[in-house]
C-alpha atoms as a PDB file:
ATOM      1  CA  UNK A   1      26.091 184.661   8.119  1.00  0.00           C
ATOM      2  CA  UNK A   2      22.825 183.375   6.408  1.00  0.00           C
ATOM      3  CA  UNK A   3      22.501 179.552   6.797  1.00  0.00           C
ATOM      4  CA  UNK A   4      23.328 177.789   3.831  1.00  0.00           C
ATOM      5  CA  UNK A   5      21.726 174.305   2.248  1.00  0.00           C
ATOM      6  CA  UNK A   6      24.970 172.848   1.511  1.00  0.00           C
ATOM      7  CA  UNK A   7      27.970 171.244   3.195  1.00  0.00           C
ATOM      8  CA  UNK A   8      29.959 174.324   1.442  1.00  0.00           C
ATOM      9  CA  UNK A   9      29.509 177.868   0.266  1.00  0.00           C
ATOM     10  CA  UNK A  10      30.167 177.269  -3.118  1.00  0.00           C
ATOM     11  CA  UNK A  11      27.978 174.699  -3.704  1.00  0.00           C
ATOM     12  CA  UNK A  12      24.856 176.434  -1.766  1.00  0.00           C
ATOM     13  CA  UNK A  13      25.653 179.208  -3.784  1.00  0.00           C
ATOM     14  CA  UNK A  14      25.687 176.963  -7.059  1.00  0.00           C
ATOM     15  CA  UNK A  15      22.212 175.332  -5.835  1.00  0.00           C
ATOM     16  CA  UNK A  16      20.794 178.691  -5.475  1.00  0.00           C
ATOM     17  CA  UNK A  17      22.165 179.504  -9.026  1.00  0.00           C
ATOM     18  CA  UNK A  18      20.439 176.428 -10.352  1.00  0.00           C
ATOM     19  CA  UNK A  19      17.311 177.327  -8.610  1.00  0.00           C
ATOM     20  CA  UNK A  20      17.201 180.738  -9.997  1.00  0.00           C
ATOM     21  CA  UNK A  21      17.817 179.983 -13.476  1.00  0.00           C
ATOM     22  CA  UNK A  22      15.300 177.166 -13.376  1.00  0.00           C
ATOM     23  CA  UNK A  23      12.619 179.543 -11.752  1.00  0.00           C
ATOM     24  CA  UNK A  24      13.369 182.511 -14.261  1.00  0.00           C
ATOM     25  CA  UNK A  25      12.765 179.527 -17.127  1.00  0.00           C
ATOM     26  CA  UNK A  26       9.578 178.650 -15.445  1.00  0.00           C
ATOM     27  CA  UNK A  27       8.172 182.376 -15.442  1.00  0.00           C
ATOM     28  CA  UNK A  28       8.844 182.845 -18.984  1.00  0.00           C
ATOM     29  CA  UNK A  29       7.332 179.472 -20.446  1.00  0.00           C
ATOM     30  CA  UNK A  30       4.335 180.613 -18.124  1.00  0.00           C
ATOM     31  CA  UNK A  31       3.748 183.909 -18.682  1.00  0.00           C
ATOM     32  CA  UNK A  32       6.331 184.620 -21.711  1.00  0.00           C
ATOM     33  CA  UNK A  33       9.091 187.035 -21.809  1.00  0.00           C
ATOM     34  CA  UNK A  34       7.770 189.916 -19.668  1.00  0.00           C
ATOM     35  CA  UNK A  35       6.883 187.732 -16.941  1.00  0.00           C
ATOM     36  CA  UNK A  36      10.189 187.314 -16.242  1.00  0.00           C
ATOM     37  CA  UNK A  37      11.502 190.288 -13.830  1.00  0.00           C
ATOM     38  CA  UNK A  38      14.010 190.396 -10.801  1.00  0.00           C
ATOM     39  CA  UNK A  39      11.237 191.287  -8.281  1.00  0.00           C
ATOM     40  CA  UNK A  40       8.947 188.240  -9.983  1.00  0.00           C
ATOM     41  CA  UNK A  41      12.064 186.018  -9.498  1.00  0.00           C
ATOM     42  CA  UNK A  42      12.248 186.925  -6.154  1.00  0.00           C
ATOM     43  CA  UNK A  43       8.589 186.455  -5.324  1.00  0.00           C
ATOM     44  CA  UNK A  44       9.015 182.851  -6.721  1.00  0.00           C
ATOM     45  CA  UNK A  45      11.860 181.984  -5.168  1.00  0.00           C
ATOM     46  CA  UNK A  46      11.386 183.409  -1.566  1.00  0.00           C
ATOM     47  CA  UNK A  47      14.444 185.728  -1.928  1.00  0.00           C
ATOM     48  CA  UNK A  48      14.534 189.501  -1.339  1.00  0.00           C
ATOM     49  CA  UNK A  49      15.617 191.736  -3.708  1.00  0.00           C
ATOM     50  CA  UNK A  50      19.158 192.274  -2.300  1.00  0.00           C
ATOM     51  CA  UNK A  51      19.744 188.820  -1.962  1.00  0.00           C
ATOM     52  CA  UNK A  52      18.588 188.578  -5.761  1.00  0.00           C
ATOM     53  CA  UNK A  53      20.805 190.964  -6.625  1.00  0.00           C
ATOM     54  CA  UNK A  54      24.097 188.936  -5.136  1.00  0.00           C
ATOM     55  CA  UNK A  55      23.570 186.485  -8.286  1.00  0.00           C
ATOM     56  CA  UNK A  56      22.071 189.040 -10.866  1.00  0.00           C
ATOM     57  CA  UNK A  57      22.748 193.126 -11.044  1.00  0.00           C
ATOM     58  CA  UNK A  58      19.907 193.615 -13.467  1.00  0.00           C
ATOM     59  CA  UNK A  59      17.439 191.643 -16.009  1.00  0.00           C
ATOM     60  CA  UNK A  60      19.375 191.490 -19.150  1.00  0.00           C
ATOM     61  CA  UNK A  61      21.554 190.100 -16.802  1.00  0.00           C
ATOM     62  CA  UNK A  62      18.853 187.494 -15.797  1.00  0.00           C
ATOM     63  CA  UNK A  63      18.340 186.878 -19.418  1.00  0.00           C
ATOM     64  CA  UNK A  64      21.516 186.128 -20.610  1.00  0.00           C
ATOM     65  CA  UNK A  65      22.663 183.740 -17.950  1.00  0.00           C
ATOM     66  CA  UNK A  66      19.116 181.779 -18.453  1.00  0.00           C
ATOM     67  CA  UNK A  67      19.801 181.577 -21.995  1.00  0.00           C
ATOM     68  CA  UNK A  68      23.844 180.767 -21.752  1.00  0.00           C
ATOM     69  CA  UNK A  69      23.240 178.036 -19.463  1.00  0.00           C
ATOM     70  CA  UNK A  70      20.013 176.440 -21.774  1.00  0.00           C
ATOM     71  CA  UNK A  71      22.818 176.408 -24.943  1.00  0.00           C
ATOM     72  CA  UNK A  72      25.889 174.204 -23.828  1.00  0.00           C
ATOM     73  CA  UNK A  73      23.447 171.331 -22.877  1.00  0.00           C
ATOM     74  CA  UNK A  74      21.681 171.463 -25.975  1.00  0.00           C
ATOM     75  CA  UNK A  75      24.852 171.297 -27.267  1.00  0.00           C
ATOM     76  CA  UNK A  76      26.288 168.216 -25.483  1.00  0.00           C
ATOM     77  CA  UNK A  77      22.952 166.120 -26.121  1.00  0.00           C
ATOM     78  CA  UNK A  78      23.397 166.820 -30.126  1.00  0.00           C
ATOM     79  CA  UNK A  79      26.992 166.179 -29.738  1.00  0.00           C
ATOM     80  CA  UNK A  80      26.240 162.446 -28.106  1.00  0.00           C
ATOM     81  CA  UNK A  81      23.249 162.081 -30.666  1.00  0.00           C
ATOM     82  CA  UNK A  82      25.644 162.152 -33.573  1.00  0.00           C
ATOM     83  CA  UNK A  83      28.740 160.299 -31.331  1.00  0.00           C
ATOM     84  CA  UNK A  84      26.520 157.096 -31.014  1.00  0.00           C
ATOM     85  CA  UNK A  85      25.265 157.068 -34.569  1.00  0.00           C
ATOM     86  CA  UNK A  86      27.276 154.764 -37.214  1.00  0.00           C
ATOM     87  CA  UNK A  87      27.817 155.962 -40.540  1.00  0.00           C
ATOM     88  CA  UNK A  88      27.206 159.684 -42.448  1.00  0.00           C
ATOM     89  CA  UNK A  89      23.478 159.292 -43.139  1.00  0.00           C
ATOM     90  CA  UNK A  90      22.574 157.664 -39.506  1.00  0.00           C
ATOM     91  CA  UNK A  91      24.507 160.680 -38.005  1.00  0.00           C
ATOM     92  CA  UNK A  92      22.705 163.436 -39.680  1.00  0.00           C
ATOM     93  CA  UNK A  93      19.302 161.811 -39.280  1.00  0.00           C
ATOM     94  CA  UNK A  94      20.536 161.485 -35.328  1.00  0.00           C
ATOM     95  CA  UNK A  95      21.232 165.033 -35.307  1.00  0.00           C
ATOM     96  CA  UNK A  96      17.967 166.113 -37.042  1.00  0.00           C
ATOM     97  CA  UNK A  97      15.589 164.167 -34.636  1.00  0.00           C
ATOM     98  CA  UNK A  98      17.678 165.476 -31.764  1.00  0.00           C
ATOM     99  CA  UNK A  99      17.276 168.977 -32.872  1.00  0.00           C
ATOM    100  CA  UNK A 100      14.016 168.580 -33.670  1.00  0.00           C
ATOM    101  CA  UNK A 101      13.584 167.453 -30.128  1.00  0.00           C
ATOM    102  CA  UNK A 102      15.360 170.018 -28.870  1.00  0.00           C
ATOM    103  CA  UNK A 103      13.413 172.564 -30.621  1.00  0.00           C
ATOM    104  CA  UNK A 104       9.623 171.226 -29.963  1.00  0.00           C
ATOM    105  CA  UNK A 105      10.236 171.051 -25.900  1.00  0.00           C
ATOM    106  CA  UNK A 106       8.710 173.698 -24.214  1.00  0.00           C
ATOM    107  CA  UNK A 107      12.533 175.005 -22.314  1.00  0.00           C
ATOM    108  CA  UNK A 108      13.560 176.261 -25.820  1.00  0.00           C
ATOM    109  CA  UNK A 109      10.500 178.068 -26.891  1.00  0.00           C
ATOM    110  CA  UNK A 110      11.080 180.265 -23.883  1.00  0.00           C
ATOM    111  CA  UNK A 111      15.163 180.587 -24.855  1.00  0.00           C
ATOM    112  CA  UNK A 112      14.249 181.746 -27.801  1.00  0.00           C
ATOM    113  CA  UNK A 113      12.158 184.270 -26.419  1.00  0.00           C
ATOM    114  CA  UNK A 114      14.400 185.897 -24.439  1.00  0.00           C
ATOM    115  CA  UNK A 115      17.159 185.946 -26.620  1.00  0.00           C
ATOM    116  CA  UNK A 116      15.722 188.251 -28.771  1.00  0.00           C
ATOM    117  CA  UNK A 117      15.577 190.619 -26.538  1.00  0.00           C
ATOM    118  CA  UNK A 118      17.480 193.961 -26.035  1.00  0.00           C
ATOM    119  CA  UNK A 119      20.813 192.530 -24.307  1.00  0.00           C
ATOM    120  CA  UNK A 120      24.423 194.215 -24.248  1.00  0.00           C
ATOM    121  CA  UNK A 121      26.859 193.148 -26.935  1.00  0.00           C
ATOM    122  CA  UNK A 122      28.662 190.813 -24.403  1.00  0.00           C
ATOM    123  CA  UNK A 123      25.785 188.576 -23.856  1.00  0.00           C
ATOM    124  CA  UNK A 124      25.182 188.820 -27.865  1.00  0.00           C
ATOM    125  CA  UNK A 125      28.125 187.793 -28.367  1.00  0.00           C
ATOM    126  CA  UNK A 126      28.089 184.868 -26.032  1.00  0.00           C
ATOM    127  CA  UNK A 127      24.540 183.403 -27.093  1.00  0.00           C
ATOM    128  CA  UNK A 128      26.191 183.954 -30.866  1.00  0.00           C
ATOM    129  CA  UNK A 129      29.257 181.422 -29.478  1.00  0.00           C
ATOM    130  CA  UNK A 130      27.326 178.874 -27.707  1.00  0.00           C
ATOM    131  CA  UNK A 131      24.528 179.017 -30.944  1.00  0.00           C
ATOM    132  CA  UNK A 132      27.201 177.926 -33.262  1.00  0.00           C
ATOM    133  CA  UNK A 133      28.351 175.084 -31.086  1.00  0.00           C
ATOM    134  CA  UNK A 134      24.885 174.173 -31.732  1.00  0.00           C
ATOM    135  CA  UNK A 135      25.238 173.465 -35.490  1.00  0.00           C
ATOM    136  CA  UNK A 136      29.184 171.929 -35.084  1.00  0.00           C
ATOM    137  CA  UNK A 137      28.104 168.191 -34.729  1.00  0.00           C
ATOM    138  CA  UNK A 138      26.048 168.940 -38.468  1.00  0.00           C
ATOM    139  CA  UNK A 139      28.824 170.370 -39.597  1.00  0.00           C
ATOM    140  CA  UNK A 140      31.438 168.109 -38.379  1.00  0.00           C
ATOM    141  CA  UNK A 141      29.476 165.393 -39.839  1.00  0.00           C
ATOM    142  CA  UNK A 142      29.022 167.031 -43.378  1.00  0.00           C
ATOM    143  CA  UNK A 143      33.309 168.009 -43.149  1.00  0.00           C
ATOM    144  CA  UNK A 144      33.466 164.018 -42.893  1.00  0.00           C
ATOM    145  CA  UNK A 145      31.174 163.476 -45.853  1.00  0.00           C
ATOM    146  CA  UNK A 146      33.223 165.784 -48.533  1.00  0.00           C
ATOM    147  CA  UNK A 147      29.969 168.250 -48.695  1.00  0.00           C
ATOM    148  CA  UNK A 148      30.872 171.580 -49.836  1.00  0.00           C
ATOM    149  CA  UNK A 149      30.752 174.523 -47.667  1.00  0.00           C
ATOM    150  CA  UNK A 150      29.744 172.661 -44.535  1.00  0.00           C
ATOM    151  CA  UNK A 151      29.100 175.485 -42.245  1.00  0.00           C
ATOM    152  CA  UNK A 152      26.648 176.878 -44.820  1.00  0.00           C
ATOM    153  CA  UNK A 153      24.991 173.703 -45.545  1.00  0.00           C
ATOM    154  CA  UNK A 154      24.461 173.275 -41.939  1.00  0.00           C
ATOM    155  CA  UNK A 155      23.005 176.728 -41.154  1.00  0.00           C
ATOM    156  CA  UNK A 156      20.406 176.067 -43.988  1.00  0.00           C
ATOM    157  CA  UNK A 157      19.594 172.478 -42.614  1.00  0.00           C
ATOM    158  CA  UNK A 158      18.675 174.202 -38.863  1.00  0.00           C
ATOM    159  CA  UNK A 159      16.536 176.427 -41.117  1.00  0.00           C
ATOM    160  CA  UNK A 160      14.542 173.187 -42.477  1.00  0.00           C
ATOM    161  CA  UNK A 161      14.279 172.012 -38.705  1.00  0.00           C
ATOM    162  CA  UNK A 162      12.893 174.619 -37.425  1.00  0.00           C
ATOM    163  CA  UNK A 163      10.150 174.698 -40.231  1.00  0.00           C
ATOM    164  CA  UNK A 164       9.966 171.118 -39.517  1.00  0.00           C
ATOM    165  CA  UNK A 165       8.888 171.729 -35.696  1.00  0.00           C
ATOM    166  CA  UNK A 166       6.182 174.121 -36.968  1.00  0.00           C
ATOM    167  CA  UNK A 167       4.394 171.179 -38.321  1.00  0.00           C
ATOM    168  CA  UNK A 168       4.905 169.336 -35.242  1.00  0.00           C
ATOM    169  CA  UNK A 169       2.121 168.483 -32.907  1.00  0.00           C
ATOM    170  CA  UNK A 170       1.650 167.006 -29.766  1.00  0.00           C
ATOM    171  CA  UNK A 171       0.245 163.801 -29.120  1.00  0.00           C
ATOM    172  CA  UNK A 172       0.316 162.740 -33.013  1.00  0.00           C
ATOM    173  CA  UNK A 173       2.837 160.412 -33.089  1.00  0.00           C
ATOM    174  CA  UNK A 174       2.425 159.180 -36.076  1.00  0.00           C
ATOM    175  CA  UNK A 175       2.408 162.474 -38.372  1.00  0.00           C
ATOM    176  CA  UNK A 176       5.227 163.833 -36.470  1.00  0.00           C
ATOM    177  CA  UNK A 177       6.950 160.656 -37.589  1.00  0.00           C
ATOM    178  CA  UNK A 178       6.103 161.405 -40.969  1.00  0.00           C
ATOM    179  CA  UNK A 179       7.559 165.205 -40.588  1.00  0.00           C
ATOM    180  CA  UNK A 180      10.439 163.766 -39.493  1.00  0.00           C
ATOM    181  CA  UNK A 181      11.091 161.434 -42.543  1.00  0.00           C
ATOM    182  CA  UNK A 182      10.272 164.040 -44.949  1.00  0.00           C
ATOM    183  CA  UNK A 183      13.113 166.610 -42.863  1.00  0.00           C
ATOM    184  CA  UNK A 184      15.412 163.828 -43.647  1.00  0.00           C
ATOM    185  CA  UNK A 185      14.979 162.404 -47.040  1.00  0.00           C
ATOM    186  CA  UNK A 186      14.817 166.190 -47.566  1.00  0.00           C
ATOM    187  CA  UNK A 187      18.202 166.618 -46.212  1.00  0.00           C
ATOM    188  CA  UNK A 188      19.462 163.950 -47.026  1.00  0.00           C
ATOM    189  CA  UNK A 189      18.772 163.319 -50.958  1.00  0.00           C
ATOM    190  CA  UNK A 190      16.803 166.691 -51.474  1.00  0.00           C
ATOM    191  CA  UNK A 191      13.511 166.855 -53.265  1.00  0.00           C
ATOM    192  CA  UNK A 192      14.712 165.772 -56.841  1.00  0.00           C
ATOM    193  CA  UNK A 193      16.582 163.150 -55.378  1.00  0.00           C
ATOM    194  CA  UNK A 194      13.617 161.403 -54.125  1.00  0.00           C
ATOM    195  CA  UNK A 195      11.729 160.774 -56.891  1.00  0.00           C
ATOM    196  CA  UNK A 196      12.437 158.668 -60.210  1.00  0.00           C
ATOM    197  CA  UNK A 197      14.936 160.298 -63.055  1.00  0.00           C
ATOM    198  CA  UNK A 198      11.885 158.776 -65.296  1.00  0.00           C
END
């Protein structure tokens, strides 16, 4: 029996896992999407390829569990953004600058990239499920508010945040600040409701 770094099975295995899944991440914000491979994986983590293959069968295997386990986090830190936010127009700027931040760190960049590759339908499926829980705080929020067709409304507000984290740019604090205020007075009153009826 191969010695283990835990006091149990389980949770060796489970450190492995983590290990794994944090190394495949690494490979892919280094070297992008084809960097990541079950015999570079292996290399990095000082497995061989049968013991790789105990915790993945094949790469779009890889791929989907990297990008599964990236989404439910995501999803919890929005989710406490809006939680400890008072009031509707505090929670959505909460969620916005916690997307936003979610978005513009380097771990989802290289999410992104793998999920849009070639995958089987189950995994699809999944990343579409764990996606949506994504946009749920927004559209809880905007159910509280009385807005009309909240899931809609929501999906078009991630579209503005992701064109918001285009313009952002490292190490300018002060411009990203004003991206930031512009995504929400944007989403918040819209464009015609920022300047004067006149």
């Amino acid at each position: 029996m191969p010695r283990i770094s835990a006091d149990t099975v389980a949770e060796h295995r489970a450190n492995r896992l983590r290990a794994l899944l944090d190394a495949g991440r690494d490979l892919v914000t280094e070297g992008g999407p084809e960097a990541l491979t079950l015999a570079a994986l292996a290399r990095r983590v000082g497995l061989s390829r049968p013991s790789l293959y105990e915790y993945f069968r094949s790469r779009e295997e890889l791929v989907a569990a990297i990008v599964t386990d990236e989404l439910p986090e995501w999803a919890r830190f929005l989710e406490r953004a809006v939680a400890g936010a008072e009031g509707v127009s505090a929670k959505v700027e909460a969620y916005l600058r916690a997307e936003l931040g979610v978005i513009t760190d380097g771990s989802h960049g290289a999410v992104v990239a793998l999920s849009a590759h070639a995958l089987p339908d189950a995994s699809r499926e999944l990343i579409r499920t764990e996606h949506e829980r994504l946009l749920a705080p927004l559209v809880g929020v905007l159910e509280e508010a009385g807005v009309g067709e909240p899931g809609l409304r929501a999906l078009l507000i991630h579209g503005m945040v992701e064109s918001a984290a285009r313009a952002i740019a490292p190490g300018r604090e002060d411009h990203n600040e004003t991206v930031i205020r512009a995504l929400v007075g944007q989403v918040l009153h819209g464009l015609l409701g920022e300047v004067s009826s006149g």
